[in-house]
Protein backbone atom coordinates (compact mmCIF):
# COMPACT_ATOMS: atom_id res chain seq x y z
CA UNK A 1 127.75 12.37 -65.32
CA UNK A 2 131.59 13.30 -65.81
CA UNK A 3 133.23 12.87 -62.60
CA UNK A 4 134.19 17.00 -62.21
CA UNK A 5 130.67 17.72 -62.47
CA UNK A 6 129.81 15.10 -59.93
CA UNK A 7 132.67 16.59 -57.70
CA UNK A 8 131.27 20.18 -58.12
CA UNK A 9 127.70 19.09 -56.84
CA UNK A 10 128.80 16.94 -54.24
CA UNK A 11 131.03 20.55 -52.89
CA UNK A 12 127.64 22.36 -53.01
CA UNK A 13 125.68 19.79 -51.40
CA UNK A 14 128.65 19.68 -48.40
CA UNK A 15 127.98 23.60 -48.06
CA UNK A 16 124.61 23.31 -47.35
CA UNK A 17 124.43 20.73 -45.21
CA UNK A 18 126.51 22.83 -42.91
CA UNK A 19 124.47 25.52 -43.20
CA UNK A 20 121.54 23.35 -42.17
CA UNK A 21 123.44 22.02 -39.12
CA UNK A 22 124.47 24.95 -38.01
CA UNK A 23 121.10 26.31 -38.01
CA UNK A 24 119.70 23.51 -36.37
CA UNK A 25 122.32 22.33 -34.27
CA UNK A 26 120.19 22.88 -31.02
CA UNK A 27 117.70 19.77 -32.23
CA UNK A 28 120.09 16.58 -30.92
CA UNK A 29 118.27 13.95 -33.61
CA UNK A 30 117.71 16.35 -36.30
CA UNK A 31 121.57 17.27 -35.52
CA UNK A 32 122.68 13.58 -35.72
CA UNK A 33 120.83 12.25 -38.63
CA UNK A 34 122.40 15.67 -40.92
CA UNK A 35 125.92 14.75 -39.37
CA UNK A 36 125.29 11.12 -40.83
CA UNK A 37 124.13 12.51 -43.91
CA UNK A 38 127.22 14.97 -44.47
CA UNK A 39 129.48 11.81 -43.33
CA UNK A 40 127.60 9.90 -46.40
CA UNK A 41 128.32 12.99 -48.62
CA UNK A 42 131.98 13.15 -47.51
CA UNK A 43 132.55 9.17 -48.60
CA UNK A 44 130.51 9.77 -51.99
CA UNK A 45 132.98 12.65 -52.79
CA UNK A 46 136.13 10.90 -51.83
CA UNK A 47 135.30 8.26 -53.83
CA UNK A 48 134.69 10.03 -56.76
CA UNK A 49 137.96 11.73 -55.77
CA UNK A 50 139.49 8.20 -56.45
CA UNK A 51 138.04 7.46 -59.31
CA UNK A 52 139.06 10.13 -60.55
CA UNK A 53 142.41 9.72 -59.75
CA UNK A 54 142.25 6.52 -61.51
CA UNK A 55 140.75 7.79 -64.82
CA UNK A 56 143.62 10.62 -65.00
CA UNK A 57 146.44 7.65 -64.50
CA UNK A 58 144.74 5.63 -66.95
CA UNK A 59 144.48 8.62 -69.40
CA UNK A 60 148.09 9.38 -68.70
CA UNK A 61 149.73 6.04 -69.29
CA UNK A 62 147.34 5.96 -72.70
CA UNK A 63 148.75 8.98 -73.98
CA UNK A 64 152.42 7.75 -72.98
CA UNK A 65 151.98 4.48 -74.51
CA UNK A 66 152.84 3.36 -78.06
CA UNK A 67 150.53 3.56 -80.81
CA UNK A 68 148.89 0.65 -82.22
CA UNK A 69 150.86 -0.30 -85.30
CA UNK A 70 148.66 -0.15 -88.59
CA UNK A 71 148.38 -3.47 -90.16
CA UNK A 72 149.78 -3.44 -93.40
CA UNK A 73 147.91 -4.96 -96.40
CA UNK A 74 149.89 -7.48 -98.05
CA UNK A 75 151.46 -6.53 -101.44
CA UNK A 76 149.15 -7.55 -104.12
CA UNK A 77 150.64 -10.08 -106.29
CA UNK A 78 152.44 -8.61 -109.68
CA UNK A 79 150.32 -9.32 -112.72
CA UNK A 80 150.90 -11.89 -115.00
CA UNK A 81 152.32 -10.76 -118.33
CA UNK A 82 152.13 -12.54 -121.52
CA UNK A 83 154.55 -14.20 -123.16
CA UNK A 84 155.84 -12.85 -126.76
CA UNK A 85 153.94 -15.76 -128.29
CA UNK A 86 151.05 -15.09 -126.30
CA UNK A 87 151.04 -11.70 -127.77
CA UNK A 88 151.63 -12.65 -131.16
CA UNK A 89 148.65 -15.40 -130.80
CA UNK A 90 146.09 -12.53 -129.68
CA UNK A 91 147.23 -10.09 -132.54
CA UNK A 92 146.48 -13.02 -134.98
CA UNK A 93 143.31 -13.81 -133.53
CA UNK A 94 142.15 -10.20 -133.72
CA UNK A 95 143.22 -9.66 -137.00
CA UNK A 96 141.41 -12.85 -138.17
CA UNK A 97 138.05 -11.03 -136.18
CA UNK A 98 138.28 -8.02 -138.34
């Protein structure tokens, strides 16, 4: 799950588990264990908070940074060209074929 999303749910939950403590906030242990619940909320979402802080750095100093430099294929090697009695030799040897 992308971290916003996570952030988003983690907002709702926190509204609702003041809603439930305000409406039961005249039970003492039903009070206490959804204040210990909303603290556990409250460090999930701050934590996300800095991880999220992280991944936007992180994204940041990728963008700013130099690309990766393209490796370069080596030049292929020139071709080898015949000498002018090379040439000669093959015209003589195809004449001889036909």
């Amino acid at each position: 799950m992308k971290t916003n999303k996570a952030l988003k749910r983690l907002a709702k939950i926190v509204e609702l588990m003041s809603d439930v403590t305000r409406r039961y906030s005249s039970a003492l242990d039903i009070r206490e264990t959804l204040q210990d619940a909303s603290a556990a909320v409250s460090r999930a979402k701050e934590a996300l908070d800095l991880q999220a802080a992280s991944e936007k750095a992180k994204n940041l100093a990728l963008k700013h940074s130099k690309p990766p430099s393209k490796a370069k294929p080596e030049p292929s090697k020139p071709k080898r060209k015949l000498s002018a009695a090379g040439r000669s030799k093959k015209r003589r040897a195809a004449k001889k074929k036909s």
